[in-house]
C-alpha atoms as a PDB file:
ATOM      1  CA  UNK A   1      -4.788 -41.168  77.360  1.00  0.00           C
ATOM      2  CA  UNK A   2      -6.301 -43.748  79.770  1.00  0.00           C
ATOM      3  CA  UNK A   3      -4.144 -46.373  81.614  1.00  0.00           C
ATOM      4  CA  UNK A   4      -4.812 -49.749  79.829  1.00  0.00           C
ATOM      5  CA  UNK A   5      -6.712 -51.355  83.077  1.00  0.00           C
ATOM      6  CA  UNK A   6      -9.252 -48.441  83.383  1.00  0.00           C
ATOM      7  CA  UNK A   7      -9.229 -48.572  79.579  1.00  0.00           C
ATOM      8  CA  UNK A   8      -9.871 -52.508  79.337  1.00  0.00           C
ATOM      9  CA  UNK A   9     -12.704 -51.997  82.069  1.00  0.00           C
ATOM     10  CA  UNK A  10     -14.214 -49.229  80.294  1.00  0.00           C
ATOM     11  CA  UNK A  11     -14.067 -51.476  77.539  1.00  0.00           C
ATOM     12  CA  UNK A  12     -15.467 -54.444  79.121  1.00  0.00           C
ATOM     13  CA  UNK A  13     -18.339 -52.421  80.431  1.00  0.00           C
ATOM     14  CA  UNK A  14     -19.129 -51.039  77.457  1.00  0.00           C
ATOM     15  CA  UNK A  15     -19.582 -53.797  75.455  1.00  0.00           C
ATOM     16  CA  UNK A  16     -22.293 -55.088  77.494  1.00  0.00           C
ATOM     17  CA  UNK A  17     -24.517 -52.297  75.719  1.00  0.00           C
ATOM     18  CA  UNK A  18     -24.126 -52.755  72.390  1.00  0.00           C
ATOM     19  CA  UNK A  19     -25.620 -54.974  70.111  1.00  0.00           C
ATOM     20  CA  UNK A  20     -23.225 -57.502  68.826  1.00  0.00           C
ATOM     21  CA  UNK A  21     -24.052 -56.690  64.920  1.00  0.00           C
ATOM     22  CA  UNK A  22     -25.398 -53.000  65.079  1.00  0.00           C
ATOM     23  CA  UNK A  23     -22.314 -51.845  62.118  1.00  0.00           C
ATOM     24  CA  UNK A  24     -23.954 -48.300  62.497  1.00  0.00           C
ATOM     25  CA  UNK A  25     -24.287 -47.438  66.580  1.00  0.00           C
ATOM     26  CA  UNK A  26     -22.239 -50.766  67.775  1.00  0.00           C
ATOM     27  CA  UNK A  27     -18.424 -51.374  69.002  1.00  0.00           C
ATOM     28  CA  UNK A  28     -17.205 -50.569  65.306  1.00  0.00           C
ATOM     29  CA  UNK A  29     -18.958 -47.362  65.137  1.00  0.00           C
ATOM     30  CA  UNK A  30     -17.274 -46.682  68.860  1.00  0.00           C
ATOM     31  CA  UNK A  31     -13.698 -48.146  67.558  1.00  0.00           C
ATOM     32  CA  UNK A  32     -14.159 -45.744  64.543  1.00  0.00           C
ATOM     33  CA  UNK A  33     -15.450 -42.509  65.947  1.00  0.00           C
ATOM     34  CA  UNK A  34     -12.873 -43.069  68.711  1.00  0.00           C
ATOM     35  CA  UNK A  35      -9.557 -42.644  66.498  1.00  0.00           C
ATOM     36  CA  UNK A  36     -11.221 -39.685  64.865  1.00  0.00           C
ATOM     37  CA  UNK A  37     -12.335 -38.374  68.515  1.00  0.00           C
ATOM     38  CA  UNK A  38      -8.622 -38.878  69.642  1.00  0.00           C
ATOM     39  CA  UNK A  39      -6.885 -37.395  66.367  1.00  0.00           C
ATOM     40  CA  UNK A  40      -9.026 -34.039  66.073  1.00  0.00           C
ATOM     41  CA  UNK A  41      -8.606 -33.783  70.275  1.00  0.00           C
ATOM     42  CA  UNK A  42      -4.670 -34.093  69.722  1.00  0.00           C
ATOM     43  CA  UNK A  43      -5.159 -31.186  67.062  1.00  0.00           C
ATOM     44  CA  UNK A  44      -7.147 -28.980  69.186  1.00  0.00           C
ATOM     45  CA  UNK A  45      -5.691 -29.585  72.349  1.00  0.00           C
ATOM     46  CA  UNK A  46      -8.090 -31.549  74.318  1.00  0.00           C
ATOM     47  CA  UNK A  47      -7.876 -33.849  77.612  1.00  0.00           C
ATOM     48  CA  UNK A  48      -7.743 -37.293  75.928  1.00  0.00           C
ATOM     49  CA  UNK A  49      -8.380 -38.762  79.245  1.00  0.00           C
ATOM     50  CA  UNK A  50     -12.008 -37.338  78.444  1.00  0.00           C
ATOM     51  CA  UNK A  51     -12.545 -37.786  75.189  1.00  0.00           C
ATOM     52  CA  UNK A  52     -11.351 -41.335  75.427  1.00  0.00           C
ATOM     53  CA  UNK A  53     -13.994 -42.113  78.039  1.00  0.00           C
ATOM     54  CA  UNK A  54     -16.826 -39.838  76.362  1.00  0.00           C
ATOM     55  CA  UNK A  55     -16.499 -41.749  73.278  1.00  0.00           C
ATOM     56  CA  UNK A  56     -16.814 -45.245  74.287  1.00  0.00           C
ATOM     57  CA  UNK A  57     -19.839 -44.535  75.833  1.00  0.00           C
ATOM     58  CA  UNK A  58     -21.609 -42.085  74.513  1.00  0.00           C
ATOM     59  CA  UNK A  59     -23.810 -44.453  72.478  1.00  0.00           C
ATOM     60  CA  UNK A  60     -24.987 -46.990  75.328  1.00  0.00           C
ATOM     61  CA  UNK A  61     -28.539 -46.098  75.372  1.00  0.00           C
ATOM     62  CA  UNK A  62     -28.674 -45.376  71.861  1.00  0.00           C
ATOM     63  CA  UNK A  63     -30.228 -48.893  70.618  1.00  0.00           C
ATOM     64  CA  UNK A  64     -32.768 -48.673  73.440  1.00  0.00           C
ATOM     65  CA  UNK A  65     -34.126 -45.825  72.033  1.00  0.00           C
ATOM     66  CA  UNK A  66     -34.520 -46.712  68.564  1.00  0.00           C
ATOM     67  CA  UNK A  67     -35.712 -49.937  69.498  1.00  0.00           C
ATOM     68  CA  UNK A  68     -38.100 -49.069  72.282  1.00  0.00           C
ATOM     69  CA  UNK A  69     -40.031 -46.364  70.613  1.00  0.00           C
ATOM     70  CA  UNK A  70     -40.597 -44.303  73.974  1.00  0.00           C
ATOM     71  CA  UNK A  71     -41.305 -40.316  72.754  1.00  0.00           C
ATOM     72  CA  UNK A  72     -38.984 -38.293  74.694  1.00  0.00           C
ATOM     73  CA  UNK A  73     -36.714 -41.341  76.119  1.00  0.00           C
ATOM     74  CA  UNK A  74     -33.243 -39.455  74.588  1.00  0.00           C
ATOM     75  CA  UNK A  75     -30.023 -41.908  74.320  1.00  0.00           C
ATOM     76  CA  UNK A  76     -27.819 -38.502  74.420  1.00  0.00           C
ATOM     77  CA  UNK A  77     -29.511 -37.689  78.367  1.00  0.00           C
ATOM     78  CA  UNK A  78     -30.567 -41.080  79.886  1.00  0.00           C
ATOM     79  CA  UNK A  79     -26.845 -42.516  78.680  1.00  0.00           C
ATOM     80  CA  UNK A  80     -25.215 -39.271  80.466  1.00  0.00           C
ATOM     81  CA  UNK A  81     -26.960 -40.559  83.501  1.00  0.00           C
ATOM     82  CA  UNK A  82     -25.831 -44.307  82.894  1.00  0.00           C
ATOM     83  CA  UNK A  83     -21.649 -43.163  82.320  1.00  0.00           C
ATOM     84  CA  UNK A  84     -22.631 -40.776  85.611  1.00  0.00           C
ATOM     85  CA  UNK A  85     -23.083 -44.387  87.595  1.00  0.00           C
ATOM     86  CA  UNK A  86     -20.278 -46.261  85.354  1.00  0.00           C
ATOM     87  CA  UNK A  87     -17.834 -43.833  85.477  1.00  0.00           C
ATOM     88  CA  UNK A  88     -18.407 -43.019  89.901  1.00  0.00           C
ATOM     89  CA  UNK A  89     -18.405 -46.662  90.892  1.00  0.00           C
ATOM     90  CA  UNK A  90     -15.502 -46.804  89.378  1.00  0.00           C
ATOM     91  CA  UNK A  91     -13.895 -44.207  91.228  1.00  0.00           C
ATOM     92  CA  UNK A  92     -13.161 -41.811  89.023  1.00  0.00           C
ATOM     93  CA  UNK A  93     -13.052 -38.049  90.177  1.00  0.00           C
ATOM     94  CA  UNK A  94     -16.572 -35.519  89.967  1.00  0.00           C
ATOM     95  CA  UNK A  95     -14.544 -33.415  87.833  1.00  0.00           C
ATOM     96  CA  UNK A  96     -13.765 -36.105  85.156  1.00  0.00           C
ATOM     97  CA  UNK A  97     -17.408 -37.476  85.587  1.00  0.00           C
ATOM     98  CA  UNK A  98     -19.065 -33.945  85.233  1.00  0.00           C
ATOM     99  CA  UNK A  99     -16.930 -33.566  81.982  1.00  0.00           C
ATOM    100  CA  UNK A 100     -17.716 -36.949  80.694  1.00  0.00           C
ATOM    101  CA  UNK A 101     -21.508 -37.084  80.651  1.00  0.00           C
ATOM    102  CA  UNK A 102     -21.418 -33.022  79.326  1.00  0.00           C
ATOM    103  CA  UNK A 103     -19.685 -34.529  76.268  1.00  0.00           C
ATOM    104  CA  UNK A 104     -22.249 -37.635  76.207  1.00  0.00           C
ATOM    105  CA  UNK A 105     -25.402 -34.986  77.216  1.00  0.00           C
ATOM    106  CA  UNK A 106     -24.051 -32.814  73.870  1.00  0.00           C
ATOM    107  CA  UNK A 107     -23.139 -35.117  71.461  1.00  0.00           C
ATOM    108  CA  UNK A 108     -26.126 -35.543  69.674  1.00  0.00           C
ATOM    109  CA  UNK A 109     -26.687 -33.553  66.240  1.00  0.00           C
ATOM    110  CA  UNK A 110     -30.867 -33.456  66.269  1.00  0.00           C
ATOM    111  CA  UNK A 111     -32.126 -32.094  69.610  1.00  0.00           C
ATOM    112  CA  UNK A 112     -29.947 -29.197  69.965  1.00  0.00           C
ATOM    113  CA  UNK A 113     -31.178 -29.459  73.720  1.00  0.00           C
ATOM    114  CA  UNK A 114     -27.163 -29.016  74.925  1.00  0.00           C
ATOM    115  CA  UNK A 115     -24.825 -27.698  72.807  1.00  0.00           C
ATOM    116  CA  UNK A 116     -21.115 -28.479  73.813  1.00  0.00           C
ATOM    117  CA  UNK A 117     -19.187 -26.072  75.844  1.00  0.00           C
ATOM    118  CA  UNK A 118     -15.883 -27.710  75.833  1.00  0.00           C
ATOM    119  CA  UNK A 119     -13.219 -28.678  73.342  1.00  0.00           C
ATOM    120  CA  UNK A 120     -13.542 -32.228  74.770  1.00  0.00           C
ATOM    121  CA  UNK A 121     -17.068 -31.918  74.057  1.00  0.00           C
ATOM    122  CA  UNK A 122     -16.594 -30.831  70.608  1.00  0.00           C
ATOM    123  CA  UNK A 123     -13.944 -33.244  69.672  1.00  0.00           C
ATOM    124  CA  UNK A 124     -16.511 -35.983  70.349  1.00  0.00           C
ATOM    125  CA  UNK A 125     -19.192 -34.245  68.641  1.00  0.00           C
ATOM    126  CA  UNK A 126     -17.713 -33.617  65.405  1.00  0.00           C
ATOM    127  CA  UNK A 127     -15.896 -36.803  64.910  1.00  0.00           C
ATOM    128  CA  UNK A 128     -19.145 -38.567  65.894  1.00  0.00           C
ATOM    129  CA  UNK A 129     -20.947 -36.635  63.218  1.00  0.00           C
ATOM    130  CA  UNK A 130     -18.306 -37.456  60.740  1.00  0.00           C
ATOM    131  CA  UNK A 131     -19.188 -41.786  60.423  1.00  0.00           C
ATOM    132  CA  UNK A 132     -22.448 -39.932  59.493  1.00  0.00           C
ATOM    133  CA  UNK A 133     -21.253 -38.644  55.916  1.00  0.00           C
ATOM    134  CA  UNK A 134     -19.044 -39.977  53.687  1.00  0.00           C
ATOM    135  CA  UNK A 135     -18.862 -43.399  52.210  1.00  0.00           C
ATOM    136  CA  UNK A 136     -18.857 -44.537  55.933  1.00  0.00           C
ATOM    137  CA  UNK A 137     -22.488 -42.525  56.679  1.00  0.00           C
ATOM    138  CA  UNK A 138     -24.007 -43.612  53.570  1.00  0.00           C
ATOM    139  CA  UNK A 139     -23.086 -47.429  54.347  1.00  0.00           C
ATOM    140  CA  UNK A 140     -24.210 -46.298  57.705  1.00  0.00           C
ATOM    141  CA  UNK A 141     -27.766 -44.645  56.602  1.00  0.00           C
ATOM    142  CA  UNK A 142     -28.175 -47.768  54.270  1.00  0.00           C
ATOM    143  CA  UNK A 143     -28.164 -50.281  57.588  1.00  0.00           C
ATOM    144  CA  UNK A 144     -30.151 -48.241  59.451  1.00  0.00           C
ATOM    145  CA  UNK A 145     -32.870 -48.524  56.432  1.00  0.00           C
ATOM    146  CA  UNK A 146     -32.938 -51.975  56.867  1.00  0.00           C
ATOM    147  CA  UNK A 147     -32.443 -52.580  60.531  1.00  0.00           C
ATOM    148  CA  UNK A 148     -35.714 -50.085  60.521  1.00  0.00           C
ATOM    149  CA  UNK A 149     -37.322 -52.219  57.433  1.00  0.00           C
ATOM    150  CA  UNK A 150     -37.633 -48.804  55.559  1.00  0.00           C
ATOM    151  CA  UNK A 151     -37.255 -48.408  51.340  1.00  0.00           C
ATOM    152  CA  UNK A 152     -33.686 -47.037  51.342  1.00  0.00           C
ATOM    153  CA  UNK A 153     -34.489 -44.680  48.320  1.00  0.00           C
ATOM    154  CA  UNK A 154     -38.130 -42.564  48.691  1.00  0.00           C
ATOM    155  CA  UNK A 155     -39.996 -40.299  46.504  1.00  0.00           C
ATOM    156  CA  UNK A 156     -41.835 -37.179  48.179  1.00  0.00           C
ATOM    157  CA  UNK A 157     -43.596 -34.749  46.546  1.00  0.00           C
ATOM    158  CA  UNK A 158     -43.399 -32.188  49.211  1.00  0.00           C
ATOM    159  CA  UNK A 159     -40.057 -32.473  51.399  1.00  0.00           C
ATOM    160  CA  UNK A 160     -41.623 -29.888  53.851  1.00  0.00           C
ATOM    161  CA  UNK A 161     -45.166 -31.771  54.149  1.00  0.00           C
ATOM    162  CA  UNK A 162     -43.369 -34.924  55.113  1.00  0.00           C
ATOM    163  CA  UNK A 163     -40.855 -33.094  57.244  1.00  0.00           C
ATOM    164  CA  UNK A 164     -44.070 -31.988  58.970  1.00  0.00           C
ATOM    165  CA  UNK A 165     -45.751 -35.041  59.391  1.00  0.00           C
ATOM    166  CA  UNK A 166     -43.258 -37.220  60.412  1.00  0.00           C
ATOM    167  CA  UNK A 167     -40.172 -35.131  62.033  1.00  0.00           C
ATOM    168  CA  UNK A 168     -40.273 -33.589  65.367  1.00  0.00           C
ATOM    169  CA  UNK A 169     -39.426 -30.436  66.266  1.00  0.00           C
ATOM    170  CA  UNK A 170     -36.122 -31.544  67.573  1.00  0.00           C
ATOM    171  CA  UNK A 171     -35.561 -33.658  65.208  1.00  0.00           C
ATOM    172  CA  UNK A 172     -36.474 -36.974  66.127  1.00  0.00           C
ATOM    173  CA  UNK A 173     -38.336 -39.462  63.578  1.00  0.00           C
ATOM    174  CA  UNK A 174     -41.917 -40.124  64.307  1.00  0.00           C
ATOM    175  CA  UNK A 175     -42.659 -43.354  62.994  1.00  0.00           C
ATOM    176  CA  UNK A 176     -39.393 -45.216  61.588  1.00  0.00           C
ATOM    177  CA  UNK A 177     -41.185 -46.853  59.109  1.00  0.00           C
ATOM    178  CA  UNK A 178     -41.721 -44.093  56.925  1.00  0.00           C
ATOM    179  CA  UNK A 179     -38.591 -42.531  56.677  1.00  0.00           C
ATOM    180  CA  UNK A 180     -35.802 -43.551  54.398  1.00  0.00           C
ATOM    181  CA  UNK A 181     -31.817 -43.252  53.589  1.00  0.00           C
ATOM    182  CA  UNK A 182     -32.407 -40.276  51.223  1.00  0.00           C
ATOM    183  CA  UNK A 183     -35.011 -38.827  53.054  1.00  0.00           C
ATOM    184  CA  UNK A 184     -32.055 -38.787  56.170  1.00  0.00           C
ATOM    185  CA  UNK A 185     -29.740 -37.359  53.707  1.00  0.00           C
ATOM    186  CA  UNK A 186     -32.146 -34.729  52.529  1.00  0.00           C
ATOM    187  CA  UNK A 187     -33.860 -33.920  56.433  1.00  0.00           C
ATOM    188  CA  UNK A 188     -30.556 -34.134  58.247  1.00  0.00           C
ATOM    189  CA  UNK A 189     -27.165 -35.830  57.135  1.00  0.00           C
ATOM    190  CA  UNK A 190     -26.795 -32.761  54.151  1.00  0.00           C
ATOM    191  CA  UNK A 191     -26.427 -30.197  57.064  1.00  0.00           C
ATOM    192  CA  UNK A 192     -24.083 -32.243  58.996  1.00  0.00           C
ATOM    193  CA  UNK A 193     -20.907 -30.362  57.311  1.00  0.00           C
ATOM    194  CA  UNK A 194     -22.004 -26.594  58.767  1.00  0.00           C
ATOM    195  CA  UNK A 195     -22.671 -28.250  62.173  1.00  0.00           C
ATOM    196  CA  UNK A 196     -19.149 -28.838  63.477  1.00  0.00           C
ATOM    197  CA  UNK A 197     -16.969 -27.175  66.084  1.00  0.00           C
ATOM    198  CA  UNK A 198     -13.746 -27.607  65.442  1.00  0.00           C
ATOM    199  CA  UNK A 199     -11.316 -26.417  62.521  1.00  0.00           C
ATOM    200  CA  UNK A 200     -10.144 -30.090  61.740  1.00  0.00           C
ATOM    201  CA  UNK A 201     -13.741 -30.965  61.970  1.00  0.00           C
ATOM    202  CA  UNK A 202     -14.753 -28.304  59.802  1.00  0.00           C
ATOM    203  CA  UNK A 203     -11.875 -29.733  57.117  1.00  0.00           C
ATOM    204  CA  UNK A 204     -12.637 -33.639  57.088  1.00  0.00           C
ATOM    205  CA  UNK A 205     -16.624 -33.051  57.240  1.00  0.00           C
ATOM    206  CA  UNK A 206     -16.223 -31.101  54.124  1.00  0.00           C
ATOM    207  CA  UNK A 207     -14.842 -33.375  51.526  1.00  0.00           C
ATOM    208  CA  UNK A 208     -17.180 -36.272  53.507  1.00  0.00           C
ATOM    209  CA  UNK A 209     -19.909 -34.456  52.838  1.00  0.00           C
ATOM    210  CA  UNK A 210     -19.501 -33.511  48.963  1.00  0.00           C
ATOM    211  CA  UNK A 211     -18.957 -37.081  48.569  1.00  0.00           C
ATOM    212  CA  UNK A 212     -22.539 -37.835  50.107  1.00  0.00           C
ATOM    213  CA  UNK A 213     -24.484 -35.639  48.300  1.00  0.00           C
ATOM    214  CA  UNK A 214     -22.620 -36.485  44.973  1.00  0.00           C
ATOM    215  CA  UNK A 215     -23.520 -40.167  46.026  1.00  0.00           C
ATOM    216  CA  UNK A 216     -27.383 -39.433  46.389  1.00  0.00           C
ATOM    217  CA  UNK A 217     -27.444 -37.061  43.598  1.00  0.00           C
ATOM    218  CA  UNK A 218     -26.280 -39.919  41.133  1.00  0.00           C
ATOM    219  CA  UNK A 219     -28.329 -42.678  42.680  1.00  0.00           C
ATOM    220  CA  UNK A 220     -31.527 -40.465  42.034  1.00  0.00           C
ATOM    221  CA  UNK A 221     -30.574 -39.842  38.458  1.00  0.00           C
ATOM    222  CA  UNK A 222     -30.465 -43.386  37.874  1.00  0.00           C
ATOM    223  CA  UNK A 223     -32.996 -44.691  39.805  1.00  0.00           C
ATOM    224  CA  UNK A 224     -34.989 -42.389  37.163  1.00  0.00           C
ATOM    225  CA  UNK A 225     -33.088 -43.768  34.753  1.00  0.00           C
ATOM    226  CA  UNK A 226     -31.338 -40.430  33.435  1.00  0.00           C
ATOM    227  CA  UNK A 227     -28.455 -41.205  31.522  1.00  0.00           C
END
């Protein structure tokens, strides 16, 4: 684990990123994927050191990007290359910065542009993908709706058409506007589950994610007013 000044600085730094009220890619996003980052790296064995600094800021440039609406600007790359200059004026060594920014670079579950290589790496993937689903994720994907003034709840006739139209080929959302919570669920959120790494991963994401679906499946029942 880090020594509390580097961790307070860290910290400090940090928090100069993210937006004050962002509940789903703010501090208490960080706070939360951090004890889950820090649990499944005690199970499997990983350098907390690593972890610890990988996870508080692996989502600095991520509000730029969904704000800024720049095609190909990446939060996952350009924040790797913001920790890179955090993390070396602070002194730490190349080793710990190099393993650092490949956990940032990989972290992300849509571009599949760097997968991660080590179980520092995977730690912060999979608990990072795990405040997707579950209650927390669909609390998550209903802010995100509204911080993106989309309908949380969208009928499509033809999931593939609109997949087409509006999703990149990594993944990426074309225009905001059009998407929606269930469409997320439906696109990208109901594969998160067979995505991750690591064996306690593998066992928290499932339960999560059979509460998700169960949770969409019933609120588009009743939005049709099934009984």
């Amino acid at each position: 684990m880090l020594a509390e000044p580097l961790r307070t600085k860290v910290w400090e730094i940090a928090d100069s990123y993210y937006p004050k009220h962002d509940w789903a890619h703010g501090s208490s996003h960080i706070e939360r994927v951090l004890k889950m980052a820090i649990e499944i790296g005690k199970q499997e064995r990983a350098d907390l050191e690593i972890v610890e600094l990988a996870t508080i800021l692996h989502d600095i440039f991520q509000n730029r990007e969904a704000h800024a609406s720049i095609e190909g600007f990446r939060h996952e790359t350009e924040g790797s290359k913001e920790a890179r200059k955090i993390l070396t004026k602070l002194g730490l060594a190349d080793r710990t910065v190099d393993a650092v920014c490949h956990c940032i670079e990989s972290h992300r579950k849509r571009s599949g542009r760097t997968e991660p290589q080590t179980i520092e790496a995977k730690c912060l993937f999979d608990a990072d993908k795990l405040d997707c689903i579950g209650a927390i994720g669909t609390i998550r994907s209903a802010f995100v709706s509204f911080d993106h003034k989309q309908e949380f709840y969208k009928e499509v006739d033809d999931i593939e058409a609109y997949r087409r139209r509006n999703i990149r080929q990594d993944g990426t959302i074309i225009d905001p506007a059009l998407h929606s919570s269930n469409l997320e669920h439906e696109l990208s959120l109901k594969a998160v589950a067979n995505r991750m790494y690591t064996e306690t991963g593998k066992r928290l994401a499932k339960e999560r994610a059979a509460f998700m679906d169960a949770f969409y499946d019933r609120l588009g029942k009743e939005l049709k007013g099934e009984l």
